[in-house]
Every structure is written in structure tokens, then in C-alpha cells.
PDB file of N, CA and C in Angstrom:
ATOM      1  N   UNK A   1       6.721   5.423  16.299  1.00  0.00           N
ATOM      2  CA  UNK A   1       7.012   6.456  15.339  1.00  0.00           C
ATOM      3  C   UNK A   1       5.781   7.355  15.222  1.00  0.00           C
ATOM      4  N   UNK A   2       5.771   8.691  15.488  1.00  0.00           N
ATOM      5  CA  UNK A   2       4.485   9.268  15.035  1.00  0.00           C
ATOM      6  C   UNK A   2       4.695   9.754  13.365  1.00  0.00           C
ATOM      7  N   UNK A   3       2.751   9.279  13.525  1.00  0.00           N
ATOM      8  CA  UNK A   3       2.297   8.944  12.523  1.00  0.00           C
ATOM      9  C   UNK A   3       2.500  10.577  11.468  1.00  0.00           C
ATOM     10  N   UNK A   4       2.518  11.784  12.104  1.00  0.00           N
ATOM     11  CA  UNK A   4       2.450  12.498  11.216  1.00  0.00           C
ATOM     12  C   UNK A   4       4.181  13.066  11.082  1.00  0.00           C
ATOM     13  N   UNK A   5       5.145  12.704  11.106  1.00  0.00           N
ATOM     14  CA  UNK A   5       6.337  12.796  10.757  1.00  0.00           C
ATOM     15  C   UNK A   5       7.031  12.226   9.704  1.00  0.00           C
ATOM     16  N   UNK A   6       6.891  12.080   8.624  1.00  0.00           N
ATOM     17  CA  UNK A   6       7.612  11.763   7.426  1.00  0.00           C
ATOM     18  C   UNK A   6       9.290  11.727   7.338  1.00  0.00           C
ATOM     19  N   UNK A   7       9.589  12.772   7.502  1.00  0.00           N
ATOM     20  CA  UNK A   7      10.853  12.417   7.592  1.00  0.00           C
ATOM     21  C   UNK A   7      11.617  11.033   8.937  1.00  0.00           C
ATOM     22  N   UNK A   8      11.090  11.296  10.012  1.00  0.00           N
ATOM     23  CA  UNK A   8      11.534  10.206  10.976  1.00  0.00           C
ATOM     24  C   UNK A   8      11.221   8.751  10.314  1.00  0.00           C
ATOM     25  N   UNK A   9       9.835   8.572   9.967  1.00  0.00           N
ATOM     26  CA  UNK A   9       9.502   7.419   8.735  1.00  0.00           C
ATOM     27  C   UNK A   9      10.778   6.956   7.604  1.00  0.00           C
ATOM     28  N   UNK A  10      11.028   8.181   6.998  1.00  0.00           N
ATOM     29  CA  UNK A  10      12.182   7.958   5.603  1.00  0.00           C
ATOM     30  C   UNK A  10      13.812   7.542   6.660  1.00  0.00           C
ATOM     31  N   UNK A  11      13.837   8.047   8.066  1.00  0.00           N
ATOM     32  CA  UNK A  11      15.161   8.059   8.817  1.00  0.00           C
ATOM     33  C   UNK A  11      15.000   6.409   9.193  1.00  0.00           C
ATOM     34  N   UNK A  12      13.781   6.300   9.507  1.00  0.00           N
ATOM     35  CA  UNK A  12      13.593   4.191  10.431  1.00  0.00           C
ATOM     36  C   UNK A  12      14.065   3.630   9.007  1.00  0.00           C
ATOM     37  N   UNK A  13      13.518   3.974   8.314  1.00  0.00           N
ATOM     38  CA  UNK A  13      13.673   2.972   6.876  1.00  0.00           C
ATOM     39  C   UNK A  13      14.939   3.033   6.670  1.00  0.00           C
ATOM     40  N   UNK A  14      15.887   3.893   6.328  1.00  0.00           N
ATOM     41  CA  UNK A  14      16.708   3.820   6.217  1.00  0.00           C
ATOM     42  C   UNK A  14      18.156   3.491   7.280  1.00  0.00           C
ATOM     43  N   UNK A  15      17.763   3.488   8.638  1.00  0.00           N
ATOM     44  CA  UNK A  15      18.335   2.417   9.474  1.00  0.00           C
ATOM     45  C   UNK A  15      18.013   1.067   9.312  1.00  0.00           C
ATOM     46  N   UNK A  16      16.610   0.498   9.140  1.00  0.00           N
ATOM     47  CA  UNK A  16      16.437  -0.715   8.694  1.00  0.00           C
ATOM     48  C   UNK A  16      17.263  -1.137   7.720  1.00  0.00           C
ATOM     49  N   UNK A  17      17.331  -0.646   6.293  1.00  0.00           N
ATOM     50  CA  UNK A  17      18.474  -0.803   5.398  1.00  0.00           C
ATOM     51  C   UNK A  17      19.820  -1.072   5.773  1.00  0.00           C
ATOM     52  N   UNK A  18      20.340   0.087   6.850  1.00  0.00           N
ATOM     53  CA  UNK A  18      21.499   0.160   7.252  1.00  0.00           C
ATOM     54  C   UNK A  18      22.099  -0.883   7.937  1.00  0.00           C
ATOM     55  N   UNK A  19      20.751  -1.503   8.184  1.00  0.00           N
ATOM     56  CA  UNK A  19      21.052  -2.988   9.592  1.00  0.00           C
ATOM     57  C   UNK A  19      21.139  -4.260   8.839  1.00  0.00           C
ATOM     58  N   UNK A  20      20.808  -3.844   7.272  1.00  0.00           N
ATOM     59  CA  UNK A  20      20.338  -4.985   6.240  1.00  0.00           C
ATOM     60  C   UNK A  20      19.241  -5.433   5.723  1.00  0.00           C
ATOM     61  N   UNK A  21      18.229  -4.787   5.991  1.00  0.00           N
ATOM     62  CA  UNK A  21      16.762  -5.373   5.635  1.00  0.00           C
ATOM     63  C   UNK A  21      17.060  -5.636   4.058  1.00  0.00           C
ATOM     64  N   UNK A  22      15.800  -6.534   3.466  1.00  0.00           N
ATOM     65  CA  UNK A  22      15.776  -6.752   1.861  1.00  0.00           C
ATOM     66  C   UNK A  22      14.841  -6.072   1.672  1.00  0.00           C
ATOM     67  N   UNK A  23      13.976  -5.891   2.291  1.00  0.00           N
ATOM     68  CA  UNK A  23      12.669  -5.601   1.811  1.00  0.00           C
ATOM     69  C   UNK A  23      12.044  -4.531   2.907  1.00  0.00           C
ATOM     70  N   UNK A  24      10.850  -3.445   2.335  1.00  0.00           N
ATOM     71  CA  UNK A  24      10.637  -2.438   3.125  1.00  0.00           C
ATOM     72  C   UNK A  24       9.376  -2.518   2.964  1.00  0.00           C
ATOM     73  N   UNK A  25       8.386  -2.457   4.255  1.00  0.00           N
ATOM     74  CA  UNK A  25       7.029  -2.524   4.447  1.00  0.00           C
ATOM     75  C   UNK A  25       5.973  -0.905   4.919  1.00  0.00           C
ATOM     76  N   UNK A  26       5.303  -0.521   4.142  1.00  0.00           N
ATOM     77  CA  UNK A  26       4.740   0.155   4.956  1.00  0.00           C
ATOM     78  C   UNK A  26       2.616  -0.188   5.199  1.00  0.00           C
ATOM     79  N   UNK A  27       2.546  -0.060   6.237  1.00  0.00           N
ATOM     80  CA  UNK A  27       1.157  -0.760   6.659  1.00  0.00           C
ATOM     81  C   UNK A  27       1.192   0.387   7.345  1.00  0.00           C
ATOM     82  N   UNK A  28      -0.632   0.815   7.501  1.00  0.00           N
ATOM     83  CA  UNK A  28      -1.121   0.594   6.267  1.00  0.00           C
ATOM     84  C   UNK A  28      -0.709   1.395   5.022  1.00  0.00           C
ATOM     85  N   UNK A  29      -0.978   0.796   3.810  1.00  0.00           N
ATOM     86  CA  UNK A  29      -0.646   1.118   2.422  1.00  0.00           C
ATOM     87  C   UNK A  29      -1.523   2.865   2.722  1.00  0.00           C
ATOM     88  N   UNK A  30      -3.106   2.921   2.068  1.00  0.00           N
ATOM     89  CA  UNK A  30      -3.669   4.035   1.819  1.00  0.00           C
ATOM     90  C   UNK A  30      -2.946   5.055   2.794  1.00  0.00           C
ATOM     91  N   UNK A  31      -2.915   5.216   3.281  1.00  0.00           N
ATOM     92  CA  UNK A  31      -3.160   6.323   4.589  1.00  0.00           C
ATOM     93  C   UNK A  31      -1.424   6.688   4.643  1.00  0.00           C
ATOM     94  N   UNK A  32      -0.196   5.706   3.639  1.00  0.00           N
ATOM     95  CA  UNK A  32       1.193   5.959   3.614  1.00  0.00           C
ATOM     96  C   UNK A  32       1.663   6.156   2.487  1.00  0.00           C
ATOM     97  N   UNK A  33       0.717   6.613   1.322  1.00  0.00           N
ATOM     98  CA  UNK A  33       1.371   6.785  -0.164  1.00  0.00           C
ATOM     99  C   UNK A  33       2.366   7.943  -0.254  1.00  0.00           C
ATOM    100  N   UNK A  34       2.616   8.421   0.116  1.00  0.00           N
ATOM    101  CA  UNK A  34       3.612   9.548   0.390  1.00  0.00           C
ATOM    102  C   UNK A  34       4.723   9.129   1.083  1.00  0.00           C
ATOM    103  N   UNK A  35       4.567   7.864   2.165  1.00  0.00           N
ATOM    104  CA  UNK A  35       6.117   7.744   2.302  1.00  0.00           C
ATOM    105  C   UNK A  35       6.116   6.739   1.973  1.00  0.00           C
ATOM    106  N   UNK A  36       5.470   5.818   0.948  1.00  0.00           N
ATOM    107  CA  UNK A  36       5.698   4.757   0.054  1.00  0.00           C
ATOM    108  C   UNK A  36       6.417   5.362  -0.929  1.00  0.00           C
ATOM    109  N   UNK A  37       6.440   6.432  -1.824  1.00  0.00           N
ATOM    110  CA  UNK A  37       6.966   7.231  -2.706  1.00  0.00           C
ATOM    111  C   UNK A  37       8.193   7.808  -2.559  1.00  0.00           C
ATOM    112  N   UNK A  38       8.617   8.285  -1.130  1.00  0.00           N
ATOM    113  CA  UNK A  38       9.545   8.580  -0.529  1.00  0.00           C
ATOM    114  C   UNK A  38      10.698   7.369  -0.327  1.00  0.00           C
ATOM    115  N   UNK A  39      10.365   6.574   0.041  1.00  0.00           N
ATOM    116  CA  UNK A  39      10.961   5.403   0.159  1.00  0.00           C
ATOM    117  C   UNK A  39      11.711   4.655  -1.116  1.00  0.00           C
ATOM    118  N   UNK A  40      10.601   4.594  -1.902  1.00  0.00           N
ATOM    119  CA  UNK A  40      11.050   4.340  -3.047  1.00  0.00           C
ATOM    120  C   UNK A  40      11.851   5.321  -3.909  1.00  0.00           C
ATOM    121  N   UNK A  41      11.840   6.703  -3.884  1.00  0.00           N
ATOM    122  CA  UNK A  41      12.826   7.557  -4.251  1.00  0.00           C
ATOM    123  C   UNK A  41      14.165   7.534  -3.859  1.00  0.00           C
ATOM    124  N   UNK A  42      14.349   6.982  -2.231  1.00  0.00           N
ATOM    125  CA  UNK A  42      15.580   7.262  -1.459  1.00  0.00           C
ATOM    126  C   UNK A  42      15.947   5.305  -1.707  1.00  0.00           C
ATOM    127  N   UNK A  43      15.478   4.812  -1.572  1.00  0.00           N
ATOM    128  CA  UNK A  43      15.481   3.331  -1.842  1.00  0.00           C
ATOM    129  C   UNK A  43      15.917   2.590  -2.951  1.00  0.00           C
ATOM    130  N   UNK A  44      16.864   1.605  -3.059  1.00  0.00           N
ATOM    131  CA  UNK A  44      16.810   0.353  -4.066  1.00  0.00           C
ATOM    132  C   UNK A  44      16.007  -0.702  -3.738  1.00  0.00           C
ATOM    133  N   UNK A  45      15.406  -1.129  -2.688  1.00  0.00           N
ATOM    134  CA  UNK A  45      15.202  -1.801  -2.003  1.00  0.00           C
ATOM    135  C   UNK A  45      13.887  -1.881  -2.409  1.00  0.00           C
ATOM    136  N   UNK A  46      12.829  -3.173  -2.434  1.00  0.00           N
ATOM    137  CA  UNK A  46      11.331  -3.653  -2.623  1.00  0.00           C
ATOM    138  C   UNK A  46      10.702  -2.875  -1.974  1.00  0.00           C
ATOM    139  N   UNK A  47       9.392  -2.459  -2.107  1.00  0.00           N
ATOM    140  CA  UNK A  47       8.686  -1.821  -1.632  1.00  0.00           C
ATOM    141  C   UNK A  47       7.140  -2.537  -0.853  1.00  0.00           C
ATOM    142  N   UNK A  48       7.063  -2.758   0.072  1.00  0.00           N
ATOM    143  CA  UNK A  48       5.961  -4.040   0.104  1.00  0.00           C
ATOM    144  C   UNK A  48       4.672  -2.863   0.551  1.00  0.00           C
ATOM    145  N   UNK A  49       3.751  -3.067   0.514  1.00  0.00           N
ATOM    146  CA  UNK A  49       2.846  -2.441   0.849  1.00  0.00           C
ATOM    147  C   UNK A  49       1.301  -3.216   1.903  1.00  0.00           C
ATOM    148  N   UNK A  50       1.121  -2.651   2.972  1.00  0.00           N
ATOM    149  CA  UNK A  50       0.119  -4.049   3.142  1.00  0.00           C
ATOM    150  C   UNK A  50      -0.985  -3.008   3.282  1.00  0.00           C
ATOM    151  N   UNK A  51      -1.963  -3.151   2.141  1.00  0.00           N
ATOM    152  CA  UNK A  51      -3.391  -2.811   2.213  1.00  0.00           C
ATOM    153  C   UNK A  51      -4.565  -3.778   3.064  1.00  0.00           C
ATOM    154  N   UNK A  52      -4.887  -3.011   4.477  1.00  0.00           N
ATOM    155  CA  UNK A  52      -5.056  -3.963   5.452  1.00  0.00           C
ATOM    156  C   UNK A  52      -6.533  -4.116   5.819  1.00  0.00           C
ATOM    157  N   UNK A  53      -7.098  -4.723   6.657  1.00  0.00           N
ATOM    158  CA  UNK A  53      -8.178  -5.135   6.928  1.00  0.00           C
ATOM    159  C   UNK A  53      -9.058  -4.131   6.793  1.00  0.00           C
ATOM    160  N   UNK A  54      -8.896  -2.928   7.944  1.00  0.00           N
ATOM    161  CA  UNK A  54      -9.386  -2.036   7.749  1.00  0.00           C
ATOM    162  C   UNK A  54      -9.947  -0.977   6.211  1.00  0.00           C
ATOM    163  N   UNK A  55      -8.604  -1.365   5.336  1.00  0.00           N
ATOM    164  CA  UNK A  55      -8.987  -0.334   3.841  1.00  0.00           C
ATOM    165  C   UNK A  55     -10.067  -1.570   3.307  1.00  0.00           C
ATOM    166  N   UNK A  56      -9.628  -2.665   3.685  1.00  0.00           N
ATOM    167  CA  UNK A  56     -10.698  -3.827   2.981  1.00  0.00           C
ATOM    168  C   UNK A  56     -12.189  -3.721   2.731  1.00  0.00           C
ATOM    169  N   UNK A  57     -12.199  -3.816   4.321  1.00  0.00           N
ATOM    170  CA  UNK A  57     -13.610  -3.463   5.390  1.00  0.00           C
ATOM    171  C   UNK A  57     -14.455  -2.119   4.899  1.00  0.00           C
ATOM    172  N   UNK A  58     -13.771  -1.244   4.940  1.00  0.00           N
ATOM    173  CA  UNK A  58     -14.373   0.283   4.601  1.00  0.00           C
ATOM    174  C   UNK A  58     -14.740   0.034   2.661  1.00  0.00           C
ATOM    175  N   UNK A  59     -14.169  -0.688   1.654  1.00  0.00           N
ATOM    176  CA  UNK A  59     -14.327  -0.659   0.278  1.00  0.00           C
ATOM    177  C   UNK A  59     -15.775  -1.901  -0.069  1.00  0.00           C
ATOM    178  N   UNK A  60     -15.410  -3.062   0.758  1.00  0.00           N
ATOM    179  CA  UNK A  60     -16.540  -4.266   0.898  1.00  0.00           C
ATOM    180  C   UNK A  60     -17.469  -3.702   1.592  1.00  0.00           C
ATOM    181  N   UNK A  61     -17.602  -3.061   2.733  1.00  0.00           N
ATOM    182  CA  UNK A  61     -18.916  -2.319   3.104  1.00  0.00           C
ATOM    183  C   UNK A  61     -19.609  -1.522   1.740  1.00  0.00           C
ATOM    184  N   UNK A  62     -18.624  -0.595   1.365  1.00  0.00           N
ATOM    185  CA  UNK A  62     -19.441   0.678   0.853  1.00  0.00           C
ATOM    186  C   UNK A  62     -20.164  -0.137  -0.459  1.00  0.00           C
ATOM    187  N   UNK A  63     -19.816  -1.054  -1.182  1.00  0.00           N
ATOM    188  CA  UNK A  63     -20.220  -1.813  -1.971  1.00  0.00           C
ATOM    189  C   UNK A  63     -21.339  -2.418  -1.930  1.00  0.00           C
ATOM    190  N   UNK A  64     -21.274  -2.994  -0.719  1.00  0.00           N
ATOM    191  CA  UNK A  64     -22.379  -3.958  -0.459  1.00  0.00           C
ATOM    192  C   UNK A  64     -23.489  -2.976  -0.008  1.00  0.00           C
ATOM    193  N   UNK A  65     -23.178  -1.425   0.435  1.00  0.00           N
ATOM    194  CA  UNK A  65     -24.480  -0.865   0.464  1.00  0.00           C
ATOM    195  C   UNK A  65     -24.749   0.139  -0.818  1.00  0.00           C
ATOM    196  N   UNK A  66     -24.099  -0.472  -1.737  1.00  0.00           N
ATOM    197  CA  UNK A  66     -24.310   0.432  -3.212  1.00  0.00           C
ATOM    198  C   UNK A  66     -23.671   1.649  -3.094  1.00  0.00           C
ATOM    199  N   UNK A  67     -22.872   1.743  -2.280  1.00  0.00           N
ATOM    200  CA  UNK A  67     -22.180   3.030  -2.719  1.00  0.00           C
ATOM    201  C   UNK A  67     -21.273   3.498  -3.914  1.00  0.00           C
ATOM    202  N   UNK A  68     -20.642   2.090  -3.759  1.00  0.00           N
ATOM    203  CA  UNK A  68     -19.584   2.518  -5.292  1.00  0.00           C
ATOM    204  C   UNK A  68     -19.499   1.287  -6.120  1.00  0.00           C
ATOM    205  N   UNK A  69     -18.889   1.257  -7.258  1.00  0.00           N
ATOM    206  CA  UNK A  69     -18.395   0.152  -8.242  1.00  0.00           C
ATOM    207  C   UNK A  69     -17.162  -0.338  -7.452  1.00  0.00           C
ATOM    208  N   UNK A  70     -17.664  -1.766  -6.991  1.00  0.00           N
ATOM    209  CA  UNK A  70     -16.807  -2.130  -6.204  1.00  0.00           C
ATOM    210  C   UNK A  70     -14.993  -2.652  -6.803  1.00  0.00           C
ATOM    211  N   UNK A  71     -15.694  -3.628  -8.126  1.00  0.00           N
ATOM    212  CA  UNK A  71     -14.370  -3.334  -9.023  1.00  0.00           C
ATOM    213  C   UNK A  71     -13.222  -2.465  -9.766  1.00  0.00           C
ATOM    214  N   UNK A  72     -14.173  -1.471  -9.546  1.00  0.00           N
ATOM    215  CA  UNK A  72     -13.464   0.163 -10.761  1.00  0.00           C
ATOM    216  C   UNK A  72     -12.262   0.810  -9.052  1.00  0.00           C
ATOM    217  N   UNK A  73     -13.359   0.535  -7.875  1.00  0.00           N
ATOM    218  CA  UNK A  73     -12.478   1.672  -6.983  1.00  0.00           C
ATOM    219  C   UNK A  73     -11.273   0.423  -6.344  1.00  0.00           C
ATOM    220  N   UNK A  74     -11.648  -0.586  -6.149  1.00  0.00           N
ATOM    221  CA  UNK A  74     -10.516  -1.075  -5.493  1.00  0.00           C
ATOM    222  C   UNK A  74      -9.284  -1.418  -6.033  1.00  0.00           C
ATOM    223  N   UNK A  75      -9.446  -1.912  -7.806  1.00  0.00           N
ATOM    224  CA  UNK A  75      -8.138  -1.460  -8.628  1.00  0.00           C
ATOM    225  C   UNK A  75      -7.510  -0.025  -8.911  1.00  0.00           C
ATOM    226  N   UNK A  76      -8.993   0.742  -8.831  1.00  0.00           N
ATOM    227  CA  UNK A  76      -8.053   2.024  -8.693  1.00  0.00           C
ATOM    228  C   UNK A  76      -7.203   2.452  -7.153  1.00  0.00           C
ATOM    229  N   UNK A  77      -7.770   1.813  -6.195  1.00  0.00           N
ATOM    230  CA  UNK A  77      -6.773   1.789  -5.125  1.00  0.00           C
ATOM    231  C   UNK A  77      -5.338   0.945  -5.133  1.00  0.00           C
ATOM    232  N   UNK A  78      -5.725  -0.155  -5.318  1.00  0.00           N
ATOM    233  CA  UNK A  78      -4.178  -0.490  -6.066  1.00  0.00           C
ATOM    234  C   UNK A  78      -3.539  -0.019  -6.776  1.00  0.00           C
ATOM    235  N   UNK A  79      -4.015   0.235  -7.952  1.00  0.00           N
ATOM    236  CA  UNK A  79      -3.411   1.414  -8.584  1.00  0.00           C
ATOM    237  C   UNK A  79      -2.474   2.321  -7.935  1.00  0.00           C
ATOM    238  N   UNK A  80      -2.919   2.686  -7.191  1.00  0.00           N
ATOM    239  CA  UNK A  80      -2.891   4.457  -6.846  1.00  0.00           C
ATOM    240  C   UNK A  80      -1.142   3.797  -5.443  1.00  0.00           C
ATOM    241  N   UNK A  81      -1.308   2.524  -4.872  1.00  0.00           N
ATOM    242  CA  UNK A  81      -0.084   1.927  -4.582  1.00  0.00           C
ATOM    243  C   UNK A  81       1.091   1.647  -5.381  1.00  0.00           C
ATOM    244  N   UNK A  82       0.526   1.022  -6.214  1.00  0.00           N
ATOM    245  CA  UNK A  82       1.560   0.703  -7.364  1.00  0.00           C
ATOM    246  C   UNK A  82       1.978   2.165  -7.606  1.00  0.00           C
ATOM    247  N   UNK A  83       1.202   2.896  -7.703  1.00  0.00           N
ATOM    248  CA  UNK A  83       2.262   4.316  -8.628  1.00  0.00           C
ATOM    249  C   UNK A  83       2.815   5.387  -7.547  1.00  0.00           C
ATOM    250  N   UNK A  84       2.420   4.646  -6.309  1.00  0.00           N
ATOM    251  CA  UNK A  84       3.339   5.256  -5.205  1.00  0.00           C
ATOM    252  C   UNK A  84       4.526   4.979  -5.314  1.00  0.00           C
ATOM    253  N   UNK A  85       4.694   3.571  -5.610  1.00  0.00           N
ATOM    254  CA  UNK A  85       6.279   2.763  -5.846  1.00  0.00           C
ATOM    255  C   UNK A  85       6.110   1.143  -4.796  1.00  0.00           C
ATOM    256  N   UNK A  86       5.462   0.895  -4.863  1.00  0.00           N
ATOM    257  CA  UNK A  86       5.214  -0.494  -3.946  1.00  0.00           C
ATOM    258  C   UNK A  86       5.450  -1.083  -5.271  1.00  0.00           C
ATOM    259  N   UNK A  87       6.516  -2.343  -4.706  1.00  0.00           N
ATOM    260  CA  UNK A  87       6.832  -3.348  -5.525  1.00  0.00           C
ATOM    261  C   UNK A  87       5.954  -4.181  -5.383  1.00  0.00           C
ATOM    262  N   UNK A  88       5.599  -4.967  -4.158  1.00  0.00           N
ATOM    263  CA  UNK A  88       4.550  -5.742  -3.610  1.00  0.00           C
ATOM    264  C   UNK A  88       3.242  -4.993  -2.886  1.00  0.00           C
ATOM    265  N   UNK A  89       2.173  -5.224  -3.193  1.00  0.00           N
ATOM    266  CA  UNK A  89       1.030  -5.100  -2.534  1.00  0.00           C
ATOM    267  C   UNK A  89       0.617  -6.523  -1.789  1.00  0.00           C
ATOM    268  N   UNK A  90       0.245  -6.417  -0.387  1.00  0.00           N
ATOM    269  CA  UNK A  90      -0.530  -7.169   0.307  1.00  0.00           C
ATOM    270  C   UNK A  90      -1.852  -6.981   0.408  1.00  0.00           C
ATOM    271  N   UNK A  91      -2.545  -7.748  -0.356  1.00  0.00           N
ATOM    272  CA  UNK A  91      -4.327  -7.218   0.181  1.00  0.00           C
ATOM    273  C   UNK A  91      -5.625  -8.236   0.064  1.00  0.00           C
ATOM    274  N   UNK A  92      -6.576  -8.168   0.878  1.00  0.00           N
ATOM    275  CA  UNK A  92      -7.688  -8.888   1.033  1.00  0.00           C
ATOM    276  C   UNK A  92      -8.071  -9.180   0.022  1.00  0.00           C
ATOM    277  N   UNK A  93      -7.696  -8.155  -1.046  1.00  0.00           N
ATOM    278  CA  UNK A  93      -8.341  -8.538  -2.786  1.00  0.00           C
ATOM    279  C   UNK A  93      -7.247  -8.986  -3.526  1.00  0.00           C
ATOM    280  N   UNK A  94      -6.651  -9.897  -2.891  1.00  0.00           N
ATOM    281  CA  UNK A  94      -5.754 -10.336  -3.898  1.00  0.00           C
ATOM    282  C   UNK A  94      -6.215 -11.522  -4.962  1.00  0.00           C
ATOM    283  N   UNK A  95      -6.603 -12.535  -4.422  1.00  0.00           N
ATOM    284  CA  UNK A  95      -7.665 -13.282  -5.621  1.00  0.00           C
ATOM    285  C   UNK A  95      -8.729 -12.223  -6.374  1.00  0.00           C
ATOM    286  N   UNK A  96      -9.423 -11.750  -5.513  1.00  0.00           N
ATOM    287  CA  UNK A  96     -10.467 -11.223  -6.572  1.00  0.00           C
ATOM    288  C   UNK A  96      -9.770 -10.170  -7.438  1.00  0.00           C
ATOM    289  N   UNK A  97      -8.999  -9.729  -7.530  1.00  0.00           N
ATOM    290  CA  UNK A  97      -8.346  -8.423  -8.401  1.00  0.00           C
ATOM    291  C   UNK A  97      -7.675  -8.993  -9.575  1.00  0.00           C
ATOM    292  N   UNK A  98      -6.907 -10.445  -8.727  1.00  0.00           N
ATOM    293  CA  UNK A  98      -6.403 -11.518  -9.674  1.00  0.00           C
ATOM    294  C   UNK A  98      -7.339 -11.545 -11.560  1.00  0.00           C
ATOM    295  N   UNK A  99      -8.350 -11.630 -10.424  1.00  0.00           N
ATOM    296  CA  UNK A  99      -9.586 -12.005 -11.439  1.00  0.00           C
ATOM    297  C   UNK A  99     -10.030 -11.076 -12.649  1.00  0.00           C
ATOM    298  N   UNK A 100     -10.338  -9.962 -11.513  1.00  0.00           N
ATOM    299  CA  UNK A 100     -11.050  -8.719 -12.559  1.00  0.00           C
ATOM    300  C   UNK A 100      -9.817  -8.536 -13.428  1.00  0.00           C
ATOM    301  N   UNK A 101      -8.659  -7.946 -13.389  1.00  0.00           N
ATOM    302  CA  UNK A 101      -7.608  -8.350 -14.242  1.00  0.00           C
ATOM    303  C   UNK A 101      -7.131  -8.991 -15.124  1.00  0.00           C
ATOM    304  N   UNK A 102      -8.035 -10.427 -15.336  1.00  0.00           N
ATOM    305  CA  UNK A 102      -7.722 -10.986 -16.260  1.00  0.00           C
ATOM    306  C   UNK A 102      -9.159 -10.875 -17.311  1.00  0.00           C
ATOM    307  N   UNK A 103      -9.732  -9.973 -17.253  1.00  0.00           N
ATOM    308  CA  UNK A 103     -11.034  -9.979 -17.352  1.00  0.00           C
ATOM    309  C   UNK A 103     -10.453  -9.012 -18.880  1.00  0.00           C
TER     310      UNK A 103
END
């Protein structure tokens, strides 16, 4: 599927549906909030999201060289999934977010 076509994206998904899927994935999450949103507009269907090694890698680096508040940006990256319309998030910070969350 190329990557910069949105609509062909919203057309697979919705053959997937058509074939029966339960559940709808888009990987990676950051770089697909727009047709996470899309999906979920045209969709009844779960929204899974997998925030992947790579968004991991690039947020745990910049941290560890003091670039940012490592807690404030990576919930605000979840965040920013969740209000795409992802029912489920998949991500490297899933314990630790667990955490700051209950904080």
C-alpha cells in the first residue's frame, strides 16, 4: 500500500471488514494518526494502534540525552493516539505509562 495514499488505506480497511476482521491495526501508530481517525470515523470496529520500536527508540534516546521530559512527552504521545480514535494502543511503554498514570 503506498504510504502516502489515505484513501487506498481507508479502501484495505474496509475490505478487511468486508472479509470479517474484528479488529483494525494501524502500525506504525505516530506517523498514521490521520488514518487512525479516518478509520475510526468510517468504522465500528476496535481500533488497535501499534506504537513501535522505532517511536520507542527515538523518545528513550532523546531522554536519556536530556532532551525532553521523558514522562510529560510520551503520555502526551499516547494521548495524541487515543484522540485519534485507537481503542487499543500497543507500546514499549506500556508498564511504565501503567505507572506514571497511577501516579
Amino acid at each position: 500500500m503506498a504510504q502516502a495514499n489515505y484513501k487506498e488505506a481507508l479502501l484495505e480497511a474496509q475490505l478487511d471488514e468486508d472479509e470479517g476482521a474484528d479488529i483494525l491495526m494501524v502500525k506504525p501508530a505516530m506517523p498514521y494518526l490521520d488514518i487512525i481517525k479516518g478509520l475510526k470515523d468510517q468504522s465500528n470496529l476496535p481500533i488497535a494502534a501499534y506504537h513501535v520500536s522505532g517511536e520507542y527508540a527515538m523518545l528513550k534516546a532523546a531522554a536519556m540525552n536530556g532532551w525532553l521530559d521523558e514522562k510529560a512527552v510520551v503520555l502526551e504521545a499516547l494521548m495524541s493516539i487515543r484522540r485519534a480514535g485507537a481503542s487499543v494502543i500497543l507500546t514499549y511503554y506500556a508498564k511504565q505509562a501503567a505507572k506514571w498514570l497511577q501516579e
